[in-house]
N, C-alpha and C. Protein backbone atom coordinates (compact mmCIF):
# COMPACT_ATOMS: atom_id res chain seq x y z
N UNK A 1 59.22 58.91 64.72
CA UNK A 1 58.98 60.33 64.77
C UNK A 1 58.49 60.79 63.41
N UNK A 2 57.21 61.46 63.10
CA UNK A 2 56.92 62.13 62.12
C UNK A 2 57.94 63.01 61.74
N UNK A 3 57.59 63.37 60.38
CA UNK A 3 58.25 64.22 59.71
C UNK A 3 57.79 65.81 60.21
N UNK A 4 57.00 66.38 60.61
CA UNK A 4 56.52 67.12 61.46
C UNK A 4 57.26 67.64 62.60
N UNK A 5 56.70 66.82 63.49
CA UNK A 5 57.71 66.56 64.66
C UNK A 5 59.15 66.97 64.37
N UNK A 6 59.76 66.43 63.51
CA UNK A 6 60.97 66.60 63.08
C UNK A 6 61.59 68.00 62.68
N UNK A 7 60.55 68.22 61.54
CA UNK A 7 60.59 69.68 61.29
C UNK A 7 60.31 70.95 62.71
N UNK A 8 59.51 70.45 63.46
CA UNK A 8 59.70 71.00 64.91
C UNK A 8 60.95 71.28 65.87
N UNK A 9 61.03 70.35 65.90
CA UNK A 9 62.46 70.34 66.77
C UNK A 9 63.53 70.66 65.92
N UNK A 10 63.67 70.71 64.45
CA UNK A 10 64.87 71.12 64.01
C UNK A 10 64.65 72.54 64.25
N UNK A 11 63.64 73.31 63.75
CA UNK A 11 62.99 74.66 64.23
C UNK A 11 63.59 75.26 65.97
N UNK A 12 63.32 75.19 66.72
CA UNK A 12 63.47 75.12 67.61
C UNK A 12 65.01 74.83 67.91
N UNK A 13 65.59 73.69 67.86
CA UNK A 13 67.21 73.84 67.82
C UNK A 13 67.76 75.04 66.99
N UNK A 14 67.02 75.18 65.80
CA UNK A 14 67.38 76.38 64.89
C UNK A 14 67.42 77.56 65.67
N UNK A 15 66.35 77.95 66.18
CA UNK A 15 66.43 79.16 67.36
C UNK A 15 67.32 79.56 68.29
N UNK A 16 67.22 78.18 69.24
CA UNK A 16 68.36 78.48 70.24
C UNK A 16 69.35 78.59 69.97
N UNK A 17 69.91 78.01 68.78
CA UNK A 17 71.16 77.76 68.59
C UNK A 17 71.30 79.66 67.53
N UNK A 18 70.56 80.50 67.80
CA UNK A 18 70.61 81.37 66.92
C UNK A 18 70.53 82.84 68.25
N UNK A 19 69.60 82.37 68.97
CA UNK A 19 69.90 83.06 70.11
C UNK A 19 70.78 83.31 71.08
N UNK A 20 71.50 81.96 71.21
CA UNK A 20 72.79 81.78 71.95
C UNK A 20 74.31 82.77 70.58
N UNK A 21 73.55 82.23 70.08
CA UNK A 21 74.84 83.02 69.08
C UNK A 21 74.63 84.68 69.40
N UNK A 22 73.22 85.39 68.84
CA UNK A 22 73.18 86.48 69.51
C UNK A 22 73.81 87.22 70.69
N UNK A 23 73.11 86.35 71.96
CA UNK A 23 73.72 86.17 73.11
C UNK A 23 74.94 86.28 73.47
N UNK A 24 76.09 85.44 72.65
CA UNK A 24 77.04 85.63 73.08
C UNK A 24 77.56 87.16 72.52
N UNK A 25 77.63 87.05 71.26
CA UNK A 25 78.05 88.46 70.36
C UNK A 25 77.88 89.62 71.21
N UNK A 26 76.58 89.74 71.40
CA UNK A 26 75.94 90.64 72.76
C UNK A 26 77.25 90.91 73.64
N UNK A 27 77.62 89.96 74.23
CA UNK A 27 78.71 89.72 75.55
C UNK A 27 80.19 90.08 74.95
N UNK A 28 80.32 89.69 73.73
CA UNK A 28 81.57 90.23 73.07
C UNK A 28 81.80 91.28 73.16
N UNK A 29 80.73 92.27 72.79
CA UNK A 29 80.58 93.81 72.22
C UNK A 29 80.98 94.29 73.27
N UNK A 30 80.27 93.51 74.55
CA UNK A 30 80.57 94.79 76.07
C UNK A 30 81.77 94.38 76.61
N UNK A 31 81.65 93.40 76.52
CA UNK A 31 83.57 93.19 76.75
C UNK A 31 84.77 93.89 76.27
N UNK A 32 84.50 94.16 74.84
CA UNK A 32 85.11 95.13 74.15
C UNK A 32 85.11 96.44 74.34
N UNK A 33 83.83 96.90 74.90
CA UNK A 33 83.89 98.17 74.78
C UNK A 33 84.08 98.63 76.07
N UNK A 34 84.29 97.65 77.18
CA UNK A 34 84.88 98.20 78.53
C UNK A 34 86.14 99.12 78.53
N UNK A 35 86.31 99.90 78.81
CA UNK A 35 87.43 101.28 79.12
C UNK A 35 88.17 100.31 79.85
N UNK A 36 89.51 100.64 79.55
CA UNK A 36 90.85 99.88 80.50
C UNK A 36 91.09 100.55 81.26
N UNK A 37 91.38 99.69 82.59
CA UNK A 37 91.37 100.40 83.80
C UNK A 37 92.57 101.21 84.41
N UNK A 38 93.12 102.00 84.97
CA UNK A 38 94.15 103.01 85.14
C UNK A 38 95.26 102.01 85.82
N UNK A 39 96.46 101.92 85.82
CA UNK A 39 97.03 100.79 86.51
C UNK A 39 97.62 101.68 87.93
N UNK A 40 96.99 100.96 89.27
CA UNK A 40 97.59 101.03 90.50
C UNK A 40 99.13 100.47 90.95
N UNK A 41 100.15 101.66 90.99
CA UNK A 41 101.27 101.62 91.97
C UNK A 41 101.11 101.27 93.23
N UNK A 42 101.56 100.19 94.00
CA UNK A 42 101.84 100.05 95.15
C UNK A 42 103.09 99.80 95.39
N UNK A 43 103.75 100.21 97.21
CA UNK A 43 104.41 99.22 97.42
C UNK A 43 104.92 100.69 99.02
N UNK A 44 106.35 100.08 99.27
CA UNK A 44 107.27 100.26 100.70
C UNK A 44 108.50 101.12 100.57
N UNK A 45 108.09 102.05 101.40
CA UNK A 45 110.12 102.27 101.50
C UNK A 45 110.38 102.44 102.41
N UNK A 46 110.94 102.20 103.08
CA UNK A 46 111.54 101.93 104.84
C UNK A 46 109.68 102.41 105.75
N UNK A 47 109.83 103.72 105.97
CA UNK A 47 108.59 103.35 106.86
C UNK A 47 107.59 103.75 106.01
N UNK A 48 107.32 104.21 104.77
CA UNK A 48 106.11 104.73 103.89
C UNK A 48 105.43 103.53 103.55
N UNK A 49 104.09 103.35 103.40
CA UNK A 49 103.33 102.63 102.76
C UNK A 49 103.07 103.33 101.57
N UNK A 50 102.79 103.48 100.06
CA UNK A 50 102.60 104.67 99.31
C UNK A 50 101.86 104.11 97.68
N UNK A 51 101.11 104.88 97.22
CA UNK A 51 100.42 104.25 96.20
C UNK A 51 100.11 105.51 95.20
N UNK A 52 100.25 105.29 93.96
CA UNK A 52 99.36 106.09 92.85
C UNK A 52 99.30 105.51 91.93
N UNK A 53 97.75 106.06 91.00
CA UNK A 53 97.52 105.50 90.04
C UNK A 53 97.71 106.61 88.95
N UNK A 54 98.15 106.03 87.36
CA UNK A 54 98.20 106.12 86.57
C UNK A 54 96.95 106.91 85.77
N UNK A 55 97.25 108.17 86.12
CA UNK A 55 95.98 109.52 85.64
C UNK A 55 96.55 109.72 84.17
N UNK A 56 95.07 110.37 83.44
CA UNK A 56 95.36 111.59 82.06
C UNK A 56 95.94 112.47 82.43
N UNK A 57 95.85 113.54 83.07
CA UNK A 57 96.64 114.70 83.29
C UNK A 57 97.32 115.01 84.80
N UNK A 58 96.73 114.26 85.16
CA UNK A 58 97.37 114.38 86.80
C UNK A 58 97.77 112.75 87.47
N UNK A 59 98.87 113.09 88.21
CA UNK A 59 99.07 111.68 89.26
C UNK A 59 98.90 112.16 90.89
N UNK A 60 98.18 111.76 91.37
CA UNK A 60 97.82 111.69 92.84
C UNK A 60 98.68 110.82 93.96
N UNK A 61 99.79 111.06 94.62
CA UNK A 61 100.58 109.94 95.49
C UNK A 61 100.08 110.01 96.72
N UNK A 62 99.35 108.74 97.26
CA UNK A 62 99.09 108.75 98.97
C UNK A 62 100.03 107.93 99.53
N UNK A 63 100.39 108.09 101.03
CA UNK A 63 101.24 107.79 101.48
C UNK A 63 101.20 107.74 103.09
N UNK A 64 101.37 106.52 103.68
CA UNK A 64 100.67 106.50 105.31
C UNK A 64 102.42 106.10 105.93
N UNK A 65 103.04 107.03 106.64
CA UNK A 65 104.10 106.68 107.79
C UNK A 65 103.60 105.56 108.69
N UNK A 66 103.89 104.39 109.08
CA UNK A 66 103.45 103.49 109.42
C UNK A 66 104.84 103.18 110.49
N UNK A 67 106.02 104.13 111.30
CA UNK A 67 106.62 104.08 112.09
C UNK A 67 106.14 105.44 113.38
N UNK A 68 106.83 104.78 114.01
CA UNK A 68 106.40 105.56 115.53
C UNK A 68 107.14 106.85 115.68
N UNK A 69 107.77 107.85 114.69
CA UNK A 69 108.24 108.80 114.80
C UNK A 69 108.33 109.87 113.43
N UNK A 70 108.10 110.60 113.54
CA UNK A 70 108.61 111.93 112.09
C UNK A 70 109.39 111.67 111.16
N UNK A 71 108.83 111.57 109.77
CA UNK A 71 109.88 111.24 108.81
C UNK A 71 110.02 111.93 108.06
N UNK A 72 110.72 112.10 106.89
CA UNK A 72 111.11 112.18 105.63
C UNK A 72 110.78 111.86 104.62
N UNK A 73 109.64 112.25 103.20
CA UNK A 73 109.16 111.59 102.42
C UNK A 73 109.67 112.21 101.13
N UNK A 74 110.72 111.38 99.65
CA UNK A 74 111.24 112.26 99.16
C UNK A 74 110.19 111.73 98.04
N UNK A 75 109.72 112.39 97.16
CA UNK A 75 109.39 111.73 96.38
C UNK A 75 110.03 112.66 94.60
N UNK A 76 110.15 112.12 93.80
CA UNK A 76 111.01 112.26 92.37
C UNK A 76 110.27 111.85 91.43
N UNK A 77 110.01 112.76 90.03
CA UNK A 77 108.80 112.87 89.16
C UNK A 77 109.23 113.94 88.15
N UNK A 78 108.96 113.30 86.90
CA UNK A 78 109.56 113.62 85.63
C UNK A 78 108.32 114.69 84.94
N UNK A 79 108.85 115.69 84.42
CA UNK A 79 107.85 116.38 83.87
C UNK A 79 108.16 116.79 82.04
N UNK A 80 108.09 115.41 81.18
CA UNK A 80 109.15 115.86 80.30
C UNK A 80 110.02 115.78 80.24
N UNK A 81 111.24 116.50 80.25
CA UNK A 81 112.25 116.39 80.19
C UNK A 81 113.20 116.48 80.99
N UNK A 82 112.40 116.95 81.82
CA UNK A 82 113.48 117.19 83.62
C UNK A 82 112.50 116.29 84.70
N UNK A 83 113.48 116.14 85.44
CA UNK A 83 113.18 115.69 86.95
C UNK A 83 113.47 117.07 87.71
N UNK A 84 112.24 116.83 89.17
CA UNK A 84 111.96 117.59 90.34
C UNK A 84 111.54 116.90 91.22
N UNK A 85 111.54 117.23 92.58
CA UNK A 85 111.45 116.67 93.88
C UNK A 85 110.49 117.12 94.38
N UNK A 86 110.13 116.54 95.65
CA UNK A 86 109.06 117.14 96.16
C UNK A 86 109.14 116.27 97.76
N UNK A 87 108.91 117.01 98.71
CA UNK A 87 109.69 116.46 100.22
C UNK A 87 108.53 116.70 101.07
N UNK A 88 108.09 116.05 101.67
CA UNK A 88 107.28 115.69 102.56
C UNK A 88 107.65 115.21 103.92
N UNK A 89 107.13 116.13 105.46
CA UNK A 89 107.35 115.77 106.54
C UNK A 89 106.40 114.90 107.29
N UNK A 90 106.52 114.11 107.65
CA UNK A 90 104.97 113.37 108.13
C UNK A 90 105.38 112.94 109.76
N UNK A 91 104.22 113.16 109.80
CA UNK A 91 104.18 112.70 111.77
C UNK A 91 104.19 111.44 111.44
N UNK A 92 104.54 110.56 112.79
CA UNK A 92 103.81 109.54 113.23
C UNK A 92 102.76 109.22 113.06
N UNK A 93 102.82 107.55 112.12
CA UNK A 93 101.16 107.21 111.58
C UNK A 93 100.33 108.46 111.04
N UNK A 94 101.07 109.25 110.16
CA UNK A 94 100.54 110.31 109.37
C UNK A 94 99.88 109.50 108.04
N UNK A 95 99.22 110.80 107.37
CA UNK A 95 98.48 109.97 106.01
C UNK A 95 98.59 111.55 105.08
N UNK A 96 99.01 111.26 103.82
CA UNK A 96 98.78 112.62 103.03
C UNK A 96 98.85 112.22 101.87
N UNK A 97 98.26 113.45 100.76
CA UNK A 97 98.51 113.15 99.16
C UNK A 97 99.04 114.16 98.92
N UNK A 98 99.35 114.12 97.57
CA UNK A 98 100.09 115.12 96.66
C UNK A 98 99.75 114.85 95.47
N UNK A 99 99.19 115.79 95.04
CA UNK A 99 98.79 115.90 93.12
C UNK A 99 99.65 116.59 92.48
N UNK A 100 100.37 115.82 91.13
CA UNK A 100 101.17 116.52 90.37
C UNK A 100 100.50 116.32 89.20
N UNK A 101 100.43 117.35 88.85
CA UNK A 101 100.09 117.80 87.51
C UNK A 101 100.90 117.44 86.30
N UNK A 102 100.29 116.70 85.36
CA UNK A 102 101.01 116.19 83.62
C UNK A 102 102.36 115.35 84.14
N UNK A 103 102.87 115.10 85.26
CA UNK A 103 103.94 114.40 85.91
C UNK A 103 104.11 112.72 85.62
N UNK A 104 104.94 112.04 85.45
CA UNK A 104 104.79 110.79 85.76
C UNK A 104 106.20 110.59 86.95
N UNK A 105 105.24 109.88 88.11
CA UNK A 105 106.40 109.46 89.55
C UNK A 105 108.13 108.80 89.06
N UNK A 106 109.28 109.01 89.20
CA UNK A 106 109.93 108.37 88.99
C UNK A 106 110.74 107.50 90.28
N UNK A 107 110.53 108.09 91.28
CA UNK A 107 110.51 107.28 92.41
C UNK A 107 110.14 107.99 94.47
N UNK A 108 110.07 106.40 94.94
CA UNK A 108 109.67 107.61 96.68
C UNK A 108 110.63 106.69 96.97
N UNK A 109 111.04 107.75 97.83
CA UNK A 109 111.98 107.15 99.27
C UNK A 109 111.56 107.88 100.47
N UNK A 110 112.27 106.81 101.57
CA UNK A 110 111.75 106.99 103.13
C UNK A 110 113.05 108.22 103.03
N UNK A 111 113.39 109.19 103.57
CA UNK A 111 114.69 110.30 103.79
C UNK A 111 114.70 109.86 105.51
N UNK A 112 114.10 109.13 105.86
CA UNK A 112 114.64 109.18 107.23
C UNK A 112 114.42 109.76 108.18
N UNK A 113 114.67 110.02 109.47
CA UNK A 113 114.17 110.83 110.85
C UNK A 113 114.12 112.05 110.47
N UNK A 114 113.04 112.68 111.34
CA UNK A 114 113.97 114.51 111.02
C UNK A 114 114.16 115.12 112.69
């Protein structure tokens, strides 16, 4: 191989190997600068299916009765320094939300038949 040649291909490895570096950095930056995502509550309480996510100023709770009769939905949420309630009647295979304002959930329960 000439000395040429040589000087070619080191050229050339020089590049890629300079572009890939770019490249990746590139991929760092947006990785980094992705916004973290709000974390989703799920889960059960006797017949509620029920979910909210983790808002700036507000929390949103949905909630689907998934038994064959009228229930009871209690749900409990801190505003600061106190706790308050908030009671929900739902039909059969009902579906509803509730927005609380500056709140964080401290817990739901099923309350049972009505």
């Amino acid at each position: 191989m000439s000395t040429i040649t040589r000087r070619a291909s080191l050229r050339t490895r020089a590049a890629v190997v300079a572009a890939s570096a770019v490249v990746t950095a590139g991929l760092g930056i947006g990785v980094s600068a992705t916004p973290a995502s709000a974390d989703v509550h799920r889960g059960v309480a006797g017949c509620f299916a029920w979910s909210w996510g983790d808002g700036n100023t507000s929390v949103t709770v949905y909630w689907h009765n998934r038994c064959g009769n009228k229930r009871k939905l209690y749900i409990k949420y801190s505003l600061g320094w106190t706790t308050k309630s908030y009671t929900a009647i739902v039909k059969a295979d009902g579906k509803g939300h509730k927005k609380f304002q500056t709140a964080s959930i401290v817990s739901i329960k099923d309350g049972g038949r009505v």
